[in-house]
C-alpha atoms as a PDB file:
ATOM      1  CA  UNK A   1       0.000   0.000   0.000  1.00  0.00           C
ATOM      2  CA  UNK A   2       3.153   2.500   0.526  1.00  0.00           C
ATOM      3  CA  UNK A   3       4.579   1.616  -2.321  1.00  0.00           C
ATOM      4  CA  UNK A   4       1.414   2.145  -4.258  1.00  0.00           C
ATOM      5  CA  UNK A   5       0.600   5.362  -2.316  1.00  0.00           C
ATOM      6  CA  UNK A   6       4.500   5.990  -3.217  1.00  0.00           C
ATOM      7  CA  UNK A   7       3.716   6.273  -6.852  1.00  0.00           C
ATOM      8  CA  UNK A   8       0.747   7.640  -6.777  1.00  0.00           C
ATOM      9  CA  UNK A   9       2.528  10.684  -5.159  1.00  0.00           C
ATOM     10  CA  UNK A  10       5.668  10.584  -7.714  1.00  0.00           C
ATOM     11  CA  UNK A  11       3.472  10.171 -10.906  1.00  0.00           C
ATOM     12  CA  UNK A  12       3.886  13.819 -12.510  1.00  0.00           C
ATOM     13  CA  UNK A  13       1.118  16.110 -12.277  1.00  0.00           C
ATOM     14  CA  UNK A  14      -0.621  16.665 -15.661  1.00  0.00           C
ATOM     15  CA  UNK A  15       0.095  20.045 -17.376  1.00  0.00           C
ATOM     16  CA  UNK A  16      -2.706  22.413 -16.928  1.00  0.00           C
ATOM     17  CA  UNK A  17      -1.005  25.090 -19.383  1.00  0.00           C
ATOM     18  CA  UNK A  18      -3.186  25.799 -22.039  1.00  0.00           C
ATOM     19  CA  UNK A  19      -1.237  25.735 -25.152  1.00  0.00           C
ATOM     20  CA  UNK A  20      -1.009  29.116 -27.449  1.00  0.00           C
ATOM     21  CA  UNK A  21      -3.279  29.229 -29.782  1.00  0.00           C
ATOM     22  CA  UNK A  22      -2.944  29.970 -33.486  1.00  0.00           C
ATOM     23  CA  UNK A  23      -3.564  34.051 -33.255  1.00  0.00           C
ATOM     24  CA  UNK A  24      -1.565  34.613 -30.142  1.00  0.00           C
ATOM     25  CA  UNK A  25       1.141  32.774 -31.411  1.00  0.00           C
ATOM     26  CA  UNK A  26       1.052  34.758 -34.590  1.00  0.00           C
ATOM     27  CA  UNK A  27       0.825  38.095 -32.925  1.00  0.00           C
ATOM     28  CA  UNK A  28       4.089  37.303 -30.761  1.00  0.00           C
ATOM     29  CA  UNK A  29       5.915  36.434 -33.966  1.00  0.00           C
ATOM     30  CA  UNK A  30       4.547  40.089 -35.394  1.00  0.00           C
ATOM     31  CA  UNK A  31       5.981  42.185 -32.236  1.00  0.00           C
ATOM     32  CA  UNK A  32       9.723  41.353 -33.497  1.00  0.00           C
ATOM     33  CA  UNK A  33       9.366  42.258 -37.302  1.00  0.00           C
ATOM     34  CA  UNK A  34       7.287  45.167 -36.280  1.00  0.00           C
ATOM     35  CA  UNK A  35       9.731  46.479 -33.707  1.00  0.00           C
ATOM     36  CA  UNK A  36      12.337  46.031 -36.620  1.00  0.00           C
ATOM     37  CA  UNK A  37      10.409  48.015 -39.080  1.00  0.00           C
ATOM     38  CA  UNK A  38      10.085  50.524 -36.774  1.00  0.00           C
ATOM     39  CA  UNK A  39      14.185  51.025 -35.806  1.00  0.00           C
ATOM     40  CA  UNK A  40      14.876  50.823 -39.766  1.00  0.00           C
ATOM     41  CA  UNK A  41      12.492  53.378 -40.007  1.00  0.00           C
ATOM     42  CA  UNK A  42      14.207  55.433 -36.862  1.00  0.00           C
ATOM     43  CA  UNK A  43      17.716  54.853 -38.539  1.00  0.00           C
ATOM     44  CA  UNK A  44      16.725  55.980 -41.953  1.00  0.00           C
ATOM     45  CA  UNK A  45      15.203  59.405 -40.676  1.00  0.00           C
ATOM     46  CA  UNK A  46      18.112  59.698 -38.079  1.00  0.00           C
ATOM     47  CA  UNK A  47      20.566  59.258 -41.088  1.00  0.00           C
ATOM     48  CA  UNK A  48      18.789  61.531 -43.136  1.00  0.00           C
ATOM     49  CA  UNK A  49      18.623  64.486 -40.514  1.00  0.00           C
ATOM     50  CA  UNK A  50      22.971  63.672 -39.886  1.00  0.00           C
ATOM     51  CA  UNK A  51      23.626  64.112 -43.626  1.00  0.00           C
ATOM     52  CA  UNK A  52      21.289  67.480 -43.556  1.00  0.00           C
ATOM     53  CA  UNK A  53      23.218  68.789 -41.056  1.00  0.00           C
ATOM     54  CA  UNK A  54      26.224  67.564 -42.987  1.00  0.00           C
ATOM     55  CA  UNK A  55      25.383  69.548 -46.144  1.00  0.00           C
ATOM     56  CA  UNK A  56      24.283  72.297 -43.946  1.00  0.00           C
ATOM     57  CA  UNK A  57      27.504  72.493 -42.283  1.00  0.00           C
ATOM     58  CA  UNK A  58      29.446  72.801 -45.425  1.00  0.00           C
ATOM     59  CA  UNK A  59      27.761  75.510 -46.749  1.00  0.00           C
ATOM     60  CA  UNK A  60      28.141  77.352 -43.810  1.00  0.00           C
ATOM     61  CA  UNK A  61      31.839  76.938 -43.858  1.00  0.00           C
ATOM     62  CA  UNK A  62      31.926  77.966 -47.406  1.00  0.00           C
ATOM     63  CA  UNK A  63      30.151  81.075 -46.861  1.00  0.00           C
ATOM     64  CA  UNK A  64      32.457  81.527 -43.541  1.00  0.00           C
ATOM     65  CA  UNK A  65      35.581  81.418 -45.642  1.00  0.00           C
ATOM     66  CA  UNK A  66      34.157  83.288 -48.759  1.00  0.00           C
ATOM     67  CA  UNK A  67      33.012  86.048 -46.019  1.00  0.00           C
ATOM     68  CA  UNK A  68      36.395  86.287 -44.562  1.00  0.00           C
ATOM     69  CA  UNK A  69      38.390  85.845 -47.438  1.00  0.00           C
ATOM     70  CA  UNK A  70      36.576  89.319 -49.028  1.00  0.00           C
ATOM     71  CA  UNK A  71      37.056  90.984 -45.785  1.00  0.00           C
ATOM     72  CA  UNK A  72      40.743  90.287 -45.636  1.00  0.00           C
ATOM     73  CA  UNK A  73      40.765  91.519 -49.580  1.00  0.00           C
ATOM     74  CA  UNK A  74      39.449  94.776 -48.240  1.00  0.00           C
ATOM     75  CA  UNK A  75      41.074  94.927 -45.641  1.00  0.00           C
ATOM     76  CA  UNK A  76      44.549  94.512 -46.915  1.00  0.00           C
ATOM     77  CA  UNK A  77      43.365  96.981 -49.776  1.00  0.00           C
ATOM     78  CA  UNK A  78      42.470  99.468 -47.215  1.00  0.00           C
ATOM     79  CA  UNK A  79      45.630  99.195 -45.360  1.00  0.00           C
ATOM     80  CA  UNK A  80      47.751  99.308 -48.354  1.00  0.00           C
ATOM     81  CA  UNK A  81      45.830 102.182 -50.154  1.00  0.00           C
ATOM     82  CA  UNK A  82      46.274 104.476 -46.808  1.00  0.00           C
ATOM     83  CA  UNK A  83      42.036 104.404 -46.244  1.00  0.00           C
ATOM     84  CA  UNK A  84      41.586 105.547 -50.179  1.00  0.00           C
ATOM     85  CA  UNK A  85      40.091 102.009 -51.528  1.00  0.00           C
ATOM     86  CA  UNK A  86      39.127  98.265 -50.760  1.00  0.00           C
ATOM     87  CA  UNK A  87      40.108  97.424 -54.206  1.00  0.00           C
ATOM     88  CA  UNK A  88      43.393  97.414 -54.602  1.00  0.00           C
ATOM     89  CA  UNK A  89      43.437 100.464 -56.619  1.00  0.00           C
ATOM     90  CA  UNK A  90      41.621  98.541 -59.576  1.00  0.00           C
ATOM     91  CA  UNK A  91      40.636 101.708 -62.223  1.00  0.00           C
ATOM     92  CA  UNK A  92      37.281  99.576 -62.652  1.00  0.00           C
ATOM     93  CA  UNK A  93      36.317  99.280 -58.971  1.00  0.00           C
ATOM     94  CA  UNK A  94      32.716  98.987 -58.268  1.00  0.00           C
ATOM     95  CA  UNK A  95      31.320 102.245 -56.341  1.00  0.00           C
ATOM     96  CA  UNK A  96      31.162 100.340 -52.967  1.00  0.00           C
ATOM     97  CA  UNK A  97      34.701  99.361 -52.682  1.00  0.00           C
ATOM     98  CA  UNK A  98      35.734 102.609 -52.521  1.00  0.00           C
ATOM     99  CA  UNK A  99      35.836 104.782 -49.133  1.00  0.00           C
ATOM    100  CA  UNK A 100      34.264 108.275 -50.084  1.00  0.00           C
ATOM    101  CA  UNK A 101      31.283 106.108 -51.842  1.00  0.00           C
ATOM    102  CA  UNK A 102      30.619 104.736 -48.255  1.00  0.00           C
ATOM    103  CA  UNK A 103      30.946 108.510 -46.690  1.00  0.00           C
ATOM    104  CA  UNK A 104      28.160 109.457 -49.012  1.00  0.00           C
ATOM    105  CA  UNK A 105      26.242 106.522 -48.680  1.00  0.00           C
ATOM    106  CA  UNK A 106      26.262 107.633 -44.538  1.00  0.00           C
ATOM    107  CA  UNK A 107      26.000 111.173 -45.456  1.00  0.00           C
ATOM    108  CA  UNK A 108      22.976 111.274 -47.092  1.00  0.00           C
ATOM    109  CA  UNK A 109      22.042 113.293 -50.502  1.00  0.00           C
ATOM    110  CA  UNK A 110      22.528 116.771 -49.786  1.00  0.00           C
ATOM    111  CA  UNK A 111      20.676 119.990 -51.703  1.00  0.00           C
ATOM    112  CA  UNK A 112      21.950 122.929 -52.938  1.00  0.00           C
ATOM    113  CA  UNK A 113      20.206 125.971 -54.705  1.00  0.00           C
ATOM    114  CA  UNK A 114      21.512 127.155 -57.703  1.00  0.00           C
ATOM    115  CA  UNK A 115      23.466 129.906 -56.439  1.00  0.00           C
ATOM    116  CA  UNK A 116      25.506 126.974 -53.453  1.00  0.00           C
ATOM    117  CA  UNK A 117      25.864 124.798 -56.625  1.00  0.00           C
ATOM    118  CA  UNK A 118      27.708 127.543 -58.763  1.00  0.00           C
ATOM    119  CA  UNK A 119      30.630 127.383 -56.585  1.00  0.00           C
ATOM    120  CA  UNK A 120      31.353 123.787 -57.327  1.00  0.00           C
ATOM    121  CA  UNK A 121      32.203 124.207 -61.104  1.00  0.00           C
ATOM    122  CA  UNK A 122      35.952 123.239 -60.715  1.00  0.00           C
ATOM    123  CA  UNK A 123      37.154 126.466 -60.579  1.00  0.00           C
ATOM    124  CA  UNK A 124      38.433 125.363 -56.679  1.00  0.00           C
ATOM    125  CA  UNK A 125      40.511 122.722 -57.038  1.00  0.00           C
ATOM    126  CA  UNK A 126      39.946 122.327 -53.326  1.00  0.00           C
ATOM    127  CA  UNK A 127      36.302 121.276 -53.827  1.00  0.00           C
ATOM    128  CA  UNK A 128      34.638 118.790 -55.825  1.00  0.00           C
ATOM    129  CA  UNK A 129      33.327 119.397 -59.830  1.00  0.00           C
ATOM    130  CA  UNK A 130      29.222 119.115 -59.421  1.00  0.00           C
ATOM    131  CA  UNK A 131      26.572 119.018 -62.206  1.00  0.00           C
ATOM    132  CA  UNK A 132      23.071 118.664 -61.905  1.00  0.00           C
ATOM    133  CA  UNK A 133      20.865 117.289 -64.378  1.00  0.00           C
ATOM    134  CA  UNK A 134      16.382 117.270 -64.119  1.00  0.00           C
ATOM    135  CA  UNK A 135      17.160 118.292 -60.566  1.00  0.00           C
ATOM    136  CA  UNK A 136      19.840 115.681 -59.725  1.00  0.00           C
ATOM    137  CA  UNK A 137      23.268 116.614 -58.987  1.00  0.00           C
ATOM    138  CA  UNK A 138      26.662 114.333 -59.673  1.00  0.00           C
ATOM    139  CA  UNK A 139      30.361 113.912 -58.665  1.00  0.00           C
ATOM    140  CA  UNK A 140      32.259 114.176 -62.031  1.00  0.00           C
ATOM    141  CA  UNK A 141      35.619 115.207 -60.116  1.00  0.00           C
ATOM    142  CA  UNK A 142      36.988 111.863 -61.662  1.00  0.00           C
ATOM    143  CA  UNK A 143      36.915 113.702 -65.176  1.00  0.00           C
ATOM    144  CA  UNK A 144      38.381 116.707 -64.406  1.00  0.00           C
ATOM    145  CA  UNK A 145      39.681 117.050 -68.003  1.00  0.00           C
ATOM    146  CA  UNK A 146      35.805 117.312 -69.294  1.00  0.00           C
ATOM    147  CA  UNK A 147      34.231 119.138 -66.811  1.00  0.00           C
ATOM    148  CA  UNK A 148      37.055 120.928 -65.195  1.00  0.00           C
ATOM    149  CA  UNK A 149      38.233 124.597 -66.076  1.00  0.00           C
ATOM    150  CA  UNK A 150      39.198 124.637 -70.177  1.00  0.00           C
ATOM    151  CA  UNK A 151      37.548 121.274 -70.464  1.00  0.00           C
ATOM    152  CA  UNK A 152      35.006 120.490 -73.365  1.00  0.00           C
ATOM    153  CA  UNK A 153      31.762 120.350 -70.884  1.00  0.00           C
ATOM    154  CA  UNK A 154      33.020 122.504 -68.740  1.00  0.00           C
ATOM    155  CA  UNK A 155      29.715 124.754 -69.276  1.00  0.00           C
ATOM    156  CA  UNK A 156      27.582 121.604 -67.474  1.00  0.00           C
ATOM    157  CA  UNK A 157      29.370 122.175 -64.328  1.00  0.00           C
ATOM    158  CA  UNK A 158      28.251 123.809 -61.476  1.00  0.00           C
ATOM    159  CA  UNK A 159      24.419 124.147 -62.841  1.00  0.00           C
ATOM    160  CA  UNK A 160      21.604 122.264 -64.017  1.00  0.00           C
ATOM    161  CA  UNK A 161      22.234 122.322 -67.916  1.00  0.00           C
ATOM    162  CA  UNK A 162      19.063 120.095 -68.973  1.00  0.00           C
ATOM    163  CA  UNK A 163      17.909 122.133 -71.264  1.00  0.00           C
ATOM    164  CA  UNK A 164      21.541 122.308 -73.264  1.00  0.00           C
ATOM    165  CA  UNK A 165      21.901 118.643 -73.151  1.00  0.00           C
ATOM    166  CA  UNK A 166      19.066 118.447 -75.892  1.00  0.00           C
ATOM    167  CA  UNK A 167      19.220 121.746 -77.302  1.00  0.00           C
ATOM    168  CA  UNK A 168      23.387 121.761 -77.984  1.00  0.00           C
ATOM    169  CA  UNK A 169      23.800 125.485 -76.950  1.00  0.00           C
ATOM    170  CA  UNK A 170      25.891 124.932 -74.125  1.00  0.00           C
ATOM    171  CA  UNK A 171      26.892 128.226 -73.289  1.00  0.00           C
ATOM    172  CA  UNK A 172      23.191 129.645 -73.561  1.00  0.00           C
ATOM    173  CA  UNK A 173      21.008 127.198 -72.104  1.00  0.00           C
ATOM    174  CA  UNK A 174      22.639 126.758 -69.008  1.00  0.00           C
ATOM    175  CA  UNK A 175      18.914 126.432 -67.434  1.00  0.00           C
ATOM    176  CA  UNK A 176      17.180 123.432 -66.456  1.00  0.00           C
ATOM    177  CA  UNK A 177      13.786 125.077 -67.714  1.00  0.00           C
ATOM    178  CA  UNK A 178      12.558 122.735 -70.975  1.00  0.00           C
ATOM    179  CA  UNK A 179       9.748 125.065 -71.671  1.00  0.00           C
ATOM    180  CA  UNK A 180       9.566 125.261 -76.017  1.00  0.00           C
ATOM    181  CA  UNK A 181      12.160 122.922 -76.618  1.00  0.00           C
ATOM    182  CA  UNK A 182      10.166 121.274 -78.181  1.00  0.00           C
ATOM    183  CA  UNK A 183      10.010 123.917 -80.688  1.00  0.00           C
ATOM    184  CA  UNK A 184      13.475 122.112 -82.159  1.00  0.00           C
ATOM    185  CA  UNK A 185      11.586 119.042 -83.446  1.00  0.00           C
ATOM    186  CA  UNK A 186       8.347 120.670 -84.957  1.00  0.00           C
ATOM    187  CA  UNK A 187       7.922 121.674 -88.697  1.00  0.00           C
ATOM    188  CA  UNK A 188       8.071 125.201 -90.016  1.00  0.00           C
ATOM    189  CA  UNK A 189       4.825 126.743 -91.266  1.00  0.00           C
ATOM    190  CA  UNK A 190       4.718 127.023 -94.978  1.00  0.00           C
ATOM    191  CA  UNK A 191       2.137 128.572 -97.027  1.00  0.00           C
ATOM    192  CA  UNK A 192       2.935 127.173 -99.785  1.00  0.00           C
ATOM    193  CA  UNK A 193       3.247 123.743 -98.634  1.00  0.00           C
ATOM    194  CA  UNK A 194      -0.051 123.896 -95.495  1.00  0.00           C
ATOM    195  CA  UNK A 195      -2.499 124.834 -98.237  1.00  0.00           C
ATOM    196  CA  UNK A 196      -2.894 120.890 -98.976  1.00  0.00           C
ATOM    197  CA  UNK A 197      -4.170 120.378 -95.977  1.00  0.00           C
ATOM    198  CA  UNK A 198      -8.090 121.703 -94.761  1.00  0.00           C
ATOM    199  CA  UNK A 199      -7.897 124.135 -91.751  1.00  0.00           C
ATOM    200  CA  UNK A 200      -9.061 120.728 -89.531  1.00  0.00           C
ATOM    201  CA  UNK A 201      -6.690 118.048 -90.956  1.00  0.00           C
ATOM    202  CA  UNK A 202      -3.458 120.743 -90.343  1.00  0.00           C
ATOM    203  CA  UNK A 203      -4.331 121.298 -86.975  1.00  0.00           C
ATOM    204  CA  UNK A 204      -4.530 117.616 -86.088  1.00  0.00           C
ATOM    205  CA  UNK A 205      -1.664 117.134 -87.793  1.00  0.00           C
ATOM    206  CA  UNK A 206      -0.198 119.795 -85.861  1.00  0.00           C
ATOM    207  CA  UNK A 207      -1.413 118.374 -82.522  1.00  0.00           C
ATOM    208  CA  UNK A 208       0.196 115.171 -83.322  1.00  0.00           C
ATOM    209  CA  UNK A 209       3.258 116.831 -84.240  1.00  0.00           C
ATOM    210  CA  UNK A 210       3.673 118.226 -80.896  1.00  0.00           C
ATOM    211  CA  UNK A 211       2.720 115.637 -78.682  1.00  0.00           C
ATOM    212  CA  UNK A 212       5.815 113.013 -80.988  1.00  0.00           C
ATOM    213  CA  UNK A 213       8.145 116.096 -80.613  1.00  0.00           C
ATOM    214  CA  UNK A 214       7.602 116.359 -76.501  1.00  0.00           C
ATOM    215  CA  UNK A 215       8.318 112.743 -76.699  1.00  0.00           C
ATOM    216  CA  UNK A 216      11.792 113.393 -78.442  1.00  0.00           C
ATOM    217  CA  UNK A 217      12.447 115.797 -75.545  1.00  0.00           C
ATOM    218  CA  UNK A 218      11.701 113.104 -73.041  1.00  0.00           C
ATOM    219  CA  UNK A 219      13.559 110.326 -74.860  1.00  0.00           C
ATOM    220  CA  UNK A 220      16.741 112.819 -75.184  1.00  0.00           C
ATOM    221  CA  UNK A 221      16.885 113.904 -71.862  1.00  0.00           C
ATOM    222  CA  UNK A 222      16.424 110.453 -70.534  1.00  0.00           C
ATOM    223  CA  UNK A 223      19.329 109.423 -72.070  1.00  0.00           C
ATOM    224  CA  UNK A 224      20.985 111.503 -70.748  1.00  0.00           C
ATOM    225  CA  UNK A 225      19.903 111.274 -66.958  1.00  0.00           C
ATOM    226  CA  UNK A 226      20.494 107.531 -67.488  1.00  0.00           C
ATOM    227  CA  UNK A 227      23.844 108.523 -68.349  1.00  0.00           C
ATOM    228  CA  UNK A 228      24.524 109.589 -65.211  1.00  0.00           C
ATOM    229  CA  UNK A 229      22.777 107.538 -63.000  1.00  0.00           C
ATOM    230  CA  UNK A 230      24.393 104.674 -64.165  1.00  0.00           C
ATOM    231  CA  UNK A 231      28.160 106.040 -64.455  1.00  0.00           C
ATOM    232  CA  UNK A 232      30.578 104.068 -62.619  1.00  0.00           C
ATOM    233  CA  UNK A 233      32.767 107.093 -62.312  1.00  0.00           C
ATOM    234  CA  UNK A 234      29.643 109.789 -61.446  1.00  0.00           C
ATOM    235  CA  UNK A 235      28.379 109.279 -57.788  1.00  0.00           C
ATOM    236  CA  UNK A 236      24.929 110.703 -56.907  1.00  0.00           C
ATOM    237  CA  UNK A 237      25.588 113.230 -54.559  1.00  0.00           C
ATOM    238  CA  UNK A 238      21.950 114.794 -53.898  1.00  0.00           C
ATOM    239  CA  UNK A 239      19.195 117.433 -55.720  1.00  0.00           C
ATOM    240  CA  UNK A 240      18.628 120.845 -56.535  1.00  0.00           C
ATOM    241  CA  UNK A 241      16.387 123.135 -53.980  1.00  0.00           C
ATOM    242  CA  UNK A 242      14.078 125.176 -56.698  1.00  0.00           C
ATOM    243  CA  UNK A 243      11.907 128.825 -55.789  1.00  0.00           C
ATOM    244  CA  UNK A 244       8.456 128.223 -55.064  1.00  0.00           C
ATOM    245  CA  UNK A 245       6.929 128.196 -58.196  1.00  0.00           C
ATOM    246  CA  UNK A 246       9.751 127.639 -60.672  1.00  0.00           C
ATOM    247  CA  UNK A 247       9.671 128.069 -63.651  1.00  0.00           C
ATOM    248  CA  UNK A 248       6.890 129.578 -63.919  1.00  0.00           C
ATOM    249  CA  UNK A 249       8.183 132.888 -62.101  1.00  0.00           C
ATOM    250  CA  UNK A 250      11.001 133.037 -64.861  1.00  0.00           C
ATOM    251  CA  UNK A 251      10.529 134.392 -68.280  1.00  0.00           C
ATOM    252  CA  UNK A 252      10.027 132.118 -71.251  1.00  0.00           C
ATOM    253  CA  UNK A 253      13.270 131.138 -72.952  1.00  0.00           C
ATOM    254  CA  UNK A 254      13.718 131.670 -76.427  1.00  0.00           C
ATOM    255  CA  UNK A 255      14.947 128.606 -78.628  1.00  0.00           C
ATOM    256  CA  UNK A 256      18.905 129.013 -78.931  1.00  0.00           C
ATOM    257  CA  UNK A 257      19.625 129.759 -82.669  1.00  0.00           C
ATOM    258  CA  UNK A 258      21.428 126.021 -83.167  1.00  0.00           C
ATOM    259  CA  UNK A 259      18.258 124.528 -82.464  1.00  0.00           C
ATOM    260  CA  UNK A 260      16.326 126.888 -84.058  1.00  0.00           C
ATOM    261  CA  UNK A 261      18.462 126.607 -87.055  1.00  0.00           C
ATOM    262  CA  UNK A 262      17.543 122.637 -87.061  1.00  0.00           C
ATOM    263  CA  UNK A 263      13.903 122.897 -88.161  1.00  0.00           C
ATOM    264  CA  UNK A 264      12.839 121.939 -92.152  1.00  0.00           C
ATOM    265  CA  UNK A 265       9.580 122.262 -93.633  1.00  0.00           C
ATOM    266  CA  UNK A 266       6.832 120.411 -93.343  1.00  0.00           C
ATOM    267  CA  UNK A 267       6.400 117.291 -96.068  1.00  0.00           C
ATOM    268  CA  UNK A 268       3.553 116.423 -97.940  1.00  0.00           C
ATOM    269  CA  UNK A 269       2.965 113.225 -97.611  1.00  0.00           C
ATOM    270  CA  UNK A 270       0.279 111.249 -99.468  1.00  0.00           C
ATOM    271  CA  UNK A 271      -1.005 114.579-101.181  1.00  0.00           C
END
């Protein structure tokens, strides 16, 4: 009877684990691959943002050594040019290389009347060679030989000349007042030749004559403000402080006999 009771008690319990069944086991077997997807995914984004910063490192250097290698060319310019340029003395320079450009630029434009602007026609080699044109005055002191004393535009200096840089009369239309130049570019009256036209189709014509002979004035003195403006030797310096009322409270100018001496006939055309 022990020996019976004695194996009753050794015989091995039966296992009461219930075995996995088919989804659980499948979903433990998911958890792994899942978990792996998930730290490719972390490595590829992580790898990504290191070679962003990578790339964004390098341009930053770049720009750090461009940046100090233009400051050290200026630098070395200024040093060896006693203050006068950042360019080496290069005869080309751009505008903002040089020293006085950058005093200006600080400065501000300044105005002068007509009578302040006078005294800066060259004549004092101490001072600076100023001409205005529409109302706009430039540094020319870098062509002294021009607009200096004895020099071919010498007469622009010192004033606003607008009007002579379309008319050609330098030495008389030393004004900036364009009222009549137009005059230049319109047709003489003719007797002879308006009679083929009725008293209605000459003064259109007329009309239109005007209005493309105003245009001529714009176009030429344009050119030459653009002249100016975009010199790389003329600096813009500042404008020209008018009278109330100019120039209207000045007399009418009279076209200069060079322009004046320009105008033809009108043509018949189609008659």
């Amino acid at each position: 009877m022990a020996d019976e009771t004695s194996a009753r008690r050794r015989k091995p319990a039966p296992n009461t684990t219930t075995p996995p069944d088919s989804d659980t086991a499948e979903s433990h077997d998911e958890k792994p691959k899942q978990q792996q997807a998930v730290s490719k995914k972390q490595k590829s984004a992580q790898e990504k943002l290191d070679e962003d910063e990578a790339n964004s490192s390098t341009v930053l250097d770049i720009f750090r050594l461009l940046t100090f290698l233009i400051l050290a060319y200026c630098g070395l310019s200024y040093l060896i040019s006693y203050g006068e340029t950042y360019s080496l003395g290069l005869p080309n320079a751009p505008k903002y290389l040089k020293v006085d450009w950058w005093k200006k630029q600080l400065r501000g434009p300044i105005y002068l009347t007509l009578d302040e602007l006078a005294a800066y026609d060259g004549s004092d080699p101490s001072k600076p060679i100023y001409l205005a044109i529409n109302g706009t005055i430039y540094d020319v002191s870098s062509n002294p030989g021009t607009y200096g004393p004895g020099g071919s535009y010498r007469f622009f200096s010192g004033c606003d000349a607008s009007r002579a840089f379309v008319t050609g009369c330098f030495a008389e239309d030393r004004t900036a007042d364009m009222r009549g130049v137009e005059e230049m570019y319109l047709p003489l009256d003719d007797p002879d030749v308006d009679r083929h036209w009725s008293a209605a189709e000459l003064a259109e014509l007329k009309k239109q004559e005007r209005a493309a002979a105003e245009k001529k004035v714009h176009d030429n003195l344009a050119h030459w403000v653009n002249f100016f403006r975009n010199h790389p030797k003329y600096d813009f310096v500042g404008y020209v402080k008018r009278p109330e009322g100019w120039p209207e409270t000045e007399p009418r100018r009279k076209l200069c006999d060079q322009a004046a001496k320009g105008r033809k006939k009108r043509v018949v055309s189609g008659k």
